[in-house]
PDB file of N, CA and C in Angstrom:
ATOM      1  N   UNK A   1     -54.782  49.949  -2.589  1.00  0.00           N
ATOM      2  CA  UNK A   1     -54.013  49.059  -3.432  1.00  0.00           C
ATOM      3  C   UNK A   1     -54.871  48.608  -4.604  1.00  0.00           C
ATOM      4  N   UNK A   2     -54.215  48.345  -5.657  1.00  0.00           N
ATOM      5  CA  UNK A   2     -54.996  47.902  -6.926  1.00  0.00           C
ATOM      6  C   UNK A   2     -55.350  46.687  -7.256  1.00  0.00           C
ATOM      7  N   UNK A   3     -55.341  45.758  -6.095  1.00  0.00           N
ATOM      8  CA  UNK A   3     -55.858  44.598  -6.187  1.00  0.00           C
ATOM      9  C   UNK A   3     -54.826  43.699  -6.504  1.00  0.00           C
ATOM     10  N   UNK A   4     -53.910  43.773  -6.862  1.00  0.00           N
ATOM     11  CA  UNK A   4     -52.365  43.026  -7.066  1.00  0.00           C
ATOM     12  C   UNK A   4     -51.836  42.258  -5.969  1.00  0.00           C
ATOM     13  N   UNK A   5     -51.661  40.977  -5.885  1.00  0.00           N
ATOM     14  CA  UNK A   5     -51.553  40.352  -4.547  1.00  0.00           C
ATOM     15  C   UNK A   5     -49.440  40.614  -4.931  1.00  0.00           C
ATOM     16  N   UNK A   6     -49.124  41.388  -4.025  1.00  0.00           N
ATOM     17  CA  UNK A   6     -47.502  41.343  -3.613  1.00  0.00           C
ATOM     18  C   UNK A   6     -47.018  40.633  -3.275  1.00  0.00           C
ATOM     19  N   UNK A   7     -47.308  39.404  -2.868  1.00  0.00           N
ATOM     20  CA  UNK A   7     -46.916  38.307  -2.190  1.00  0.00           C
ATOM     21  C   UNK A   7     -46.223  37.062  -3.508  1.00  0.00           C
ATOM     22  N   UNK A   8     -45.213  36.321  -3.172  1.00  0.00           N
ATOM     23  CA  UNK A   8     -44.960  35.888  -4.506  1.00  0.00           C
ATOM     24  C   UNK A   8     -45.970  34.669  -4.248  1.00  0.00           C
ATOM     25  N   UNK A   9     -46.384  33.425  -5.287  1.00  0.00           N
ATOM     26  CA  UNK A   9     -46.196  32.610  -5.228  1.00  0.00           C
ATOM     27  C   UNK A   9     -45.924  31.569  -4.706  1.00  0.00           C
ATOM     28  N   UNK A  10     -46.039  30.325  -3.811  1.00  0.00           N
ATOM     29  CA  UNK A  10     -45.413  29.238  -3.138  1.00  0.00           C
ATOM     30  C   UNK A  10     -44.948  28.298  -3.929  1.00  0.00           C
ATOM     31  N   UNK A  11     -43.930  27.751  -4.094  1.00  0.00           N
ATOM     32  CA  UNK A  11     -43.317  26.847  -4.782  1.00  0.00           C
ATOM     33  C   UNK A  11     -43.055  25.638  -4.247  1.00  0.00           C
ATOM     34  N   UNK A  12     -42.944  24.523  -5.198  1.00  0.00           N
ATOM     35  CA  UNK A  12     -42.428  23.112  -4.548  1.00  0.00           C
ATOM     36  C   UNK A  12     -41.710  22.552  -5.227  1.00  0.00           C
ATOM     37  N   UNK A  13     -40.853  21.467  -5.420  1.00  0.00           N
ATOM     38  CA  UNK A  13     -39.995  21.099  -5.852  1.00  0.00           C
ATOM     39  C   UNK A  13     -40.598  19.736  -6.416  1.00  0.00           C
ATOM     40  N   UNK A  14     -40.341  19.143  -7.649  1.00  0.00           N
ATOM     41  CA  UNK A  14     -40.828  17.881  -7.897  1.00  0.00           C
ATOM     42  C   UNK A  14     -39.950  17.012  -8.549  1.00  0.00           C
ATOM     43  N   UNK A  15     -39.701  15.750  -8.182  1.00  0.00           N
ATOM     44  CA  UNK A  15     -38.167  14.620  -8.760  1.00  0.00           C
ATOM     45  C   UNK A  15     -39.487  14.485  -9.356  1.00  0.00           C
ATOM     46  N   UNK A  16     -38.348  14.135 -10.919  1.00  0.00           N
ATOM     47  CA  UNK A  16     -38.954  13.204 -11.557  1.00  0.00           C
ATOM     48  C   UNK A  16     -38.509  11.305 -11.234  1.00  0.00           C
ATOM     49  N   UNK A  17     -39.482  10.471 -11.989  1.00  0.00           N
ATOM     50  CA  UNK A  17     -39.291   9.731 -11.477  1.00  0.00           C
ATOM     51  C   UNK A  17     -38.044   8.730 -11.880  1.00  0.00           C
ATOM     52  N   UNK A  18     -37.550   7.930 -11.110  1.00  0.00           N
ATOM     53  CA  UNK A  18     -36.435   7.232 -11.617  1.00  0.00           C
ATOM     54  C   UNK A  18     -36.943   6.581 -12.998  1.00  0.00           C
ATOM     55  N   UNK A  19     -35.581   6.346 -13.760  1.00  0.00           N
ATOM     56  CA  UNK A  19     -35.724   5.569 -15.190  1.00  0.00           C
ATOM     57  C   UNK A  19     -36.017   3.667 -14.856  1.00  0.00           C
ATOM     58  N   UNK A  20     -36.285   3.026 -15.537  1.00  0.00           N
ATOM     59  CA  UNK A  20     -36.735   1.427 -14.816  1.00  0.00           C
ATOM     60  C   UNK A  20     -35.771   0.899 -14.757  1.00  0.00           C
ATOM     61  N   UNK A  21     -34.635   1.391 -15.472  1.00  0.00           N
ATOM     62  CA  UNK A  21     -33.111   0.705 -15.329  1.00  0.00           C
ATOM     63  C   UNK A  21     -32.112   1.763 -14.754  1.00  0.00           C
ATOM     64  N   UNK A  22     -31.599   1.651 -13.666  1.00  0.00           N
ATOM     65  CA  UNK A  22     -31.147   2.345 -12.399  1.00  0.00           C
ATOM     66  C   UNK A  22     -29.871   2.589 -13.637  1.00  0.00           C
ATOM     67  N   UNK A  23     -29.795   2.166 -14.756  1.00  0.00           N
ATOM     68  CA  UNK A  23     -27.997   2.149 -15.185  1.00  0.00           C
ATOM     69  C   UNK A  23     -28.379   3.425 -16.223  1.00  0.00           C
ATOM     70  N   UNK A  24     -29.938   3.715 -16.730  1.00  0.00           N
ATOM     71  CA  UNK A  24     -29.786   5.052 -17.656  1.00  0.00           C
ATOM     72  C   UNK A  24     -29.875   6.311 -16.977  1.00  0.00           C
ATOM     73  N   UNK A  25     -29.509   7.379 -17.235  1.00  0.00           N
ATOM     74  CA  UNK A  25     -29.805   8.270 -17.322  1.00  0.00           C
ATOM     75  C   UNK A  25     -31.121   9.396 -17.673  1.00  0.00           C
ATOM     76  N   UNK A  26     -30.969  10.102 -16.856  1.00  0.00           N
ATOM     77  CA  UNK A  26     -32.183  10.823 -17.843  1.00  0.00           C
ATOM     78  C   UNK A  26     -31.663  12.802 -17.630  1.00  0.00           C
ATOM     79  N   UNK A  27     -32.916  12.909 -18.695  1.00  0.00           N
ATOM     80  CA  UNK A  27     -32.074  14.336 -18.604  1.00  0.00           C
ATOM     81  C   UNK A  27     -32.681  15.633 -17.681  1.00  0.00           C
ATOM     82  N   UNK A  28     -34.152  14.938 -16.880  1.00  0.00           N
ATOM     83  CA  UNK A  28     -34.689  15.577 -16.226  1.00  0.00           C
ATOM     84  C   UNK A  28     -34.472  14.882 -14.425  1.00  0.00           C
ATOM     85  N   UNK A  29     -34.340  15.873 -14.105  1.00  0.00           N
ATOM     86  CA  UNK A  29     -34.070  15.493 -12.442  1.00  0.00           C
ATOM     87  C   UNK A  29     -35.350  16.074 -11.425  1.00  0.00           C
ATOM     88  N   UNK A  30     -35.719  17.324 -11.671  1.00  0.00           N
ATOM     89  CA  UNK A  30     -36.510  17.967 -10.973  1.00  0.00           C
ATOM     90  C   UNK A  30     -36.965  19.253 -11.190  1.00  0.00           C
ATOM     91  N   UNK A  31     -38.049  19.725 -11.234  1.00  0.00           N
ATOM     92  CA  UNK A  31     -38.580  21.144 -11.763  1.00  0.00           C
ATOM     93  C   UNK A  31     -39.862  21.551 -10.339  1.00  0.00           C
ATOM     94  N   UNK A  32     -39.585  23.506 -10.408  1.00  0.00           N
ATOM     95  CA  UNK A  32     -39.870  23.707  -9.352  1.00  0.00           C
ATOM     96  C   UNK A  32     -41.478  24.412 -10.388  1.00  0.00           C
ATOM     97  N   UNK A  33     -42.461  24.299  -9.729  1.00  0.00           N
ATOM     98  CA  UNK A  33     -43.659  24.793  -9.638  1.00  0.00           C
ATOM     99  C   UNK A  33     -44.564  25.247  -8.809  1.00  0.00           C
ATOM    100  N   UNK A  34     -45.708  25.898  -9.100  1.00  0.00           N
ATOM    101  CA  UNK A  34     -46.485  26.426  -8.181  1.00  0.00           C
ATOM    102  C   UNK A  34     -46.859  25.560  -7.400  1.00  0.00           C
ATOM    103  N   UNK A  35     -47.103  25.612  -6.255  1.00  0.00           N
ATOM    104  CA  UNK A  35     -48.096  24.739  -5.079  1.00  0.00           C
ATOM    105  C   UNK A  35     -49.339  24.092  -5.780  1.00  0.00           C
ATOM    106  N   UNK A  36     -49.907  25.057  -6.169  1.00  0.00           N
ATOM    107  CA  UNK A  36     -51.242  24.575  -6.737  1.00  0.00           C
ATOM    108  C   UNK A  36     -51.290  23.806  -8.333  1.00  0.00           C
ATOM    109  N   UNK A  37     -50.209  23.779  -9.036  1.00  0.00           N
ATOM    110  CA  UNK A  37     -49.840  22.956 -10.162  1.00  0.00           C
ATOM    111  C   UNK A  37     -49.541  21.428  -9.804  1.00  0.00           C
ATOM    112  N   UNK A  38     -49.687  20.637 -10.966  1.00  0.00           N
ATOM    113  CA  UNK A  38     -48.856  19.376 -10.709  1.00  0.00           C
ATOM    114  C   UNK A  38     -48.312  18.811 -12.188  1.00  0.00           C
ATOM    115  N   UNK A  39     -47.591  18.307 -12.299  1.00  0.00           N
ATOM    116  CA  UNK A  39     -46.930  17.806 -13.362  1.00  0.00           C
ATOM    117  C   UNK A  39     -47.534  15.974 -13.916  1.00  0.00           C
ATOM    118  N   UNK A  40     -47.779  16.229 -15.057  1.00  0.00           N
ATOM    119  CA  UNK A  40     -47.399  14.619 -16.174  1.00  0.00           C
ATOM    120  C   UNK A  40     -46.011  14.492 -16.901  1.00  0.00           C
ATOM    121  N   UNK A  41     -45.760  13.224 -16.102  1.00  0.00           N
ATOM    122  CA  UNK A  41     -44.316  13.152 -16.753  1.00  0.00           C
ATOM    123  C   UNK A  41     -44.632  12.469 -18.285  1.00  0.00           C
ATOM    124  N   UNK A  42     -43.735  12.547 -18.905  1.00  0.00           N
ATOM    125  CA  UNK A  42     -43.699  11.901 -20.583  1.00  0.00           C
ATOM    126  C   UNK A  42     -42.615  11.060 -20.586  1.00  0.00           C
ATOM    127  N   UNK A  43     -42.987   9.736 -21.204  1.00  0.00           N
ATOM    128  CA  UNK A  43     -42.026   8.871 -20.729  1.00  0.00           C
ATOM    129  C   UNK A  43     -41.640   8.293 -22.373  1.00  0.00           C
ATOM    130  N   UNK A  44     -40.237   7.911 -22.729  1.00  0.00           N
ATOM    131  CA  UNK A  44     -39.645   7.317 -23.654  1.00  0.00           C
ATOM    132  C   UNK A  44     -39.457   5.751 -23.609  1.00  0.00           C
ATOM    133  N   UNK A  45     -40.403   5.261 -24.284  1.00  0.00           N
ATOM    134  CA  UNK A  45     -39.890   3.703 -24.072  1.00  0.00           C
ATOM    135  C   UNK A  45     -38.614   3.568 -24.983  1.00  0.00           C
ATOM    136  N   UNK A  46     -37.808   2.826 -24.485  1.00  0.00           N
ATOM    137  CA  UNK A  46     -36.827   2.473 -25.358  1.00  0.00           C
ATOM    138  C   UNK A  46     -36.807   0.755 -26.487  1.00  0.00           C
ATOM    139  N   UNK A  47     -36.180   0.602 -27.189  1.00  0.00           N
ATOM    140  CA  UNK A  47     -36.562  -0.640 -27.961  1.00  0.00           C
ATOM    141  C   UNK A  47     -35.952  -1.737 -26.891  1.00  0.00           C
ATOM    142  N   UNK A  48     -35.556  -1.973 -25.869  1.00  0.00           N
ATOM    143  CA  UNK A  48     -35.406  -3.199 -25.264  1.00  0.00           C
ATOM    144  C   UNK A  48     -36.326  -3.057 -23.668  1.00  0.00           C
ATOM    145  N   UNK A  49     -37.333  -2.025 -24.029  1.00  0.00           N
ATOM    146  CA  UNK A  49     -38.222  -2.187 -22.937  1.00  0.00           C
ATOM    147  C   UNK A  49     -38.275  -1.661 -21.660  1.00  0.00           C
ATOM    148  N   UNK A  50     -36.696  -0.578 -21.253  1.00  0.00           N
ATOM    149  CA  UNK A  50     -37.058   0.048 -20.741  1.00  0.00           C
ATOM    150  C   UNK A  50     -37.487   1.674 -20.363  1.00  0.00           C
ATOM    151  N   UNK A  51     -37.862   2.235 -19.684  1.00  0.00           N
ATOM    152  CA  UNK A  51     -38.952   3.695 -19.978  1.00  0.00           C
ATOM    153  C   UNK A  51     -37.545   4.652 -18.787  1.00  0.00           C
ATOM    154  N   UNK A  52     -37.591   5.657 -19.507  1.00  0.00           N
ATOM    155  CA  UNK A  52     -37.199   7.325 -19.014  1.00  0.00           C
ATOM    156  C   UNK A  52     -38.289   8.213 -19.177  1.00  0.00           C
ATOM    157  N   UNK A  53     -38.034   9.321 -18.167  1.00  0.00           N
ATOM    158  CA  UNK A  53     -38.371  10.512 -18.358  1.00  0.00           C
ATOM    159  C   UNK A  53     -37.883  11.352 -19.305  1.00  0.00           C
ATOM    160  N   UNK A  54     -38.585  12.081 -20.627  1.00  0.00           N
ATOM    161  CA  UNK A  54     -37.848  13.150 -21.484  1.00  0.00           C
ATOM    162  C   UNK A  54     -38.533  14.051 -21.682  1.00  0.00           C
ATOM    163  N   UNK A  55     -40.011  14.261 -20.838  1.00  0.00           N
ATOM    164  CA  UNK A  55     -40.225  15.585 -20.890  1.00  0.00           C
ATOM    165  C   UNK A  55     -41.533  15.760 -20.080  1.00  0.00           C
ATOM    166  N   UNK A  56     -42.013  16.928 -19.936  1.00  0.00           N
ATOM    167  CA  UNK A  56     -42.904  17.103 -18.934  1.00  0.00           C
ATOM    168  C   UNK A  56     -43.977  17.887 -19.200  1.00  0.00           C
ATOM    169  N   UNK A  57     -44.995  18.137 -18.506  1.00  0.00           N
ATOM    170  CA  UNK A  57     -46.146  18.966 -18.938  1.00  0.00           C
ATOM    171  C   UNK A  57     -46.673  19.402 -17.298  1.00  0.00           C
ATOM    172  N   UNK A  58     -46.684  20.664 -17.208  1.00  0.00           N
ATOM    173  CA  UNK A  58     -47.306  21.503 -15.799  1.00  0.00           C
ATOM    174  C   UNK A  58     -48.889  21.645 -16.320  1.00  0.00           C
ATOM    175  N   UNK A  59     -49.254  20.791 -15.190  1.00  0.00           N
ATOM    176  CA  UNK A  59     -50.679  21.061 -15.015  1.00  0.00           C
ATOM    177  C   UNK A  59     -51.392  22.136 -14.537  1.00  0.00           C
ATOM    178  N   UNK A  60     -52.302  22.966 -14.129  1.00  0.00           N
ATOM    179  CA  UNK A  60     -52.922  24.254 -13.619  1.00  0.00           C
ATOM    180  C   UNK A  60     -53.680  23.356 -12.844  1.00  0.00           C
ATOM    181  N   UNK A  61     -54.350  23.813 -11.926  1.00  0.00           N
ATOM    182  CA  UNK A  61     -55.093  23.204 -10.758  1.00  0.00           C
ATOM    183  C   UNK A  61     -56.561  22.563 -11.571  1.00  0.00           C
ATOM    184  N   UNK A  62     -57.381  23.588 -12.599  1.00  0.00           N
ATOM    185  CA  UNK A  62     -58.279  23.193 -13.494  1.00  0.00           C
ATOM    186  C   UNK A  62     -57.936  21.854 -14.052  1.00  0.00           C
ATOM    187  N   UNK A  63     -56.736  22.177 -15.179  1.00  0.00           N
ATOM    188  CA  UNK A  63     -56.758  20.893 -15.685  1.00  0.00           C
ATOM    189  C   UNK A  63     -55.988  19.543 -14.960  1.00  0.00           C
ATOM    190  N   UNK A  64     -55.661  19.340 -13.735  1.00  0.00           N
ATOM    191  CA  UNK A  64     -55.532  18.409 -12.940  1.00  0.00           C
ATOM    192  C   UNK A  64     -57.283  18.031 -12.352  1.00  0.00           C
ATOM    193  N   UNK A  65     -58.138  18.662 -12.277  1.00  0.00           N
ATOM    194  CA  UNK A  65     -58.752  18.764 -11.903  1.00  0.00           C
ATOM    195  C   UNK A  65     -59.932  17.889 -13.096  1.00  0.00           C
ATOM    196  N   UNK A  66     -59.807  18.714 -14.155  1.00  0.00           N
ATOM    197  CA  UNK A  66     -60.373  17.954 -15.774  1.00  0.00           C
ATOM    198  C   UNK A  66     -60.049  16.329 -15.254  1.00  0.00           C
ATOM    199  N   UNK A  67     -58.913  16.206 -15.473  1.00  0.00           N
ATOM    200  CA  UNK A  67     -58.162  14.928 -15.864  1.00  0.00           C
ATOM    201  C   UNK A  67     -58.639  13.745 -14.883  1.00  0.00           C
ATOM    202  N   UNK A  68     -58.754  14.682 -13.541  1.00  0.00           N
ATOM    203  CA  UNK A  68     -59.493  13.369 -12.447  1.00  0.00           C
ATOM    204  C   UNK A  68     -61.036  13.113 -12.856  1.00  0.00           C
ATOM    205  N   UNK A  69     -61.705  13.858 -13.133  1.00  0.00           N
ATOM    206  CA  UNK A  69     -62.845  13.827 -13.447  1.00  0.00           C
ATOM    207  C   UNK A  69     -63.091  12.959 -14.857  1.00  0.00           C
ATOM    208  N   UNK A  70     -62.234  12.722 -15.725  1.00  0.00           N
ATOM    209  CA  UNK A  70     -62.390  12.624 -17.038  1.00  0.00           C
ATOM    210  C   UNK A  70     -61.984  10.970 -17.019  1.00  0.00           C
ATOM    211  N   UNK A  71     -61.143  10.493 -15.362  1.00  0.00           N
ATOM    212  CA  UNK A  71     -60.821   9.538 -15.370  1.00  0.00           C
ATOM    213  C   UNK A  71     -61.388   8.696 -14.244  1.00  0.00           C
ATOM    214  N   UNK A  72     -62.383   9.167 -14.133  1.00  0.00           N
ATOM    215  CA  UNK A  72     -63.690   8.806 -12.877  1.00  0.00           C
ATOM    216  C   UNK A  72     -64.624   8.004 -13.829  1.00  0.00           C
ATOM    217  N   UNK A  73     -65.005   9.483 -14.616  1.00  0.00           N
ATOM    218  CA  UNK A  73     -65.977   8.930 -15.811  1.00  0.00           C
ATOM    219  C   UNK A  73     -65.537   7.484 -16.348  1.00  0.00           C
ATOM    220  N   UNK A  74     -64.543   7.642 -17.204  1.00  0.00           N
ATOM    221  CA  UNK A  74     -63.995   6.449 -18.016  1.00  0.00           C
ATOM    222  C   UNK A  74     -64.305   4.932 -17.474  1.00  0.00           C
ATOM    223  N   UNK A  75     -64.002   5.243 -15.866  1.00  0.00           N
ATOM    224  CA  UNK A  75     -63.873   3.790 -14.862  1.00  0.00           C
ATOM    225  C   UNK A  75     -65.511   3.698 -15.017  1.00  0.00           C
ATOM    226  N   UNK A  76     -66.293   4.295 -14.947  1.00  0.00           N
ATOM    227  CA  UNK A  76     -67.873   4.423 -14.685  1.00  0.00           C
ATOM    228  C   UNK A  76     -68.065   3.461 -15.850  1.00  0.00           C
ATOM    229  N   UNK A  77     -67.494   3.040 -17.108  1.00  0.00           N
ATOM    230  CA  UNK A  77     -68.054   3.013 -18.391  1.00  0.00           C
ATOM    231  C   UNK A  77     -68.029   1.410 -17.668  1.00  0.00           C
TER     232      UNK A  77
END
C-alpha cells in the first residue's frame, strides 16, 4: 500500500453556543469536524448588549495548541 490511510476521518458534532437572549436567533446551530479540530466561535454584539453567534473559525490541533500556550504565557506576565 502507498501509505494512504483508507480509513475516513472521525467526526464530531459541535452546538454552537446559545445567543444571551433566548428570544434571538442565530444563524449557526452546529458544524461537524474532525475529532482532532476545535472551533472559536465569533460573536456579534448587538447595540443593546446582547451577543450571537455569526461565524466560526476551525482550529487544527497545532493551532489550538498555539493558542493555549500563547495564553499561559500572557497569564505569566
Amino acid at each position: 500500500m502507498s501509505g494512504i490511510n483508507s480509513q475516513p476521518k472521525q467526526k464530531k458534532i459541535v452546538y454552537a453556543p446559545s445567543p444571551s437572549d433566548s428570544s434571538l436567533f442565530t444563524s449557526i446551530y452546529s458544524i461537524e469536524i474532525d475529532k482532532d479540530e476545535e472551533v472559536e466561535w465569533q460573536w456579534l454584539e448587538l447595540p443593546d448588549g446582547n451577543r450571537v453567534v455569526t461565524n466560526y473559525k476551525i482550529l487544527s490541533q497545532q493551532e489550538t495548541l498555539q493558542k493555549k500556550v500563547k495564553s499561559w504565557l500572557n497569564n505569566l506576565e
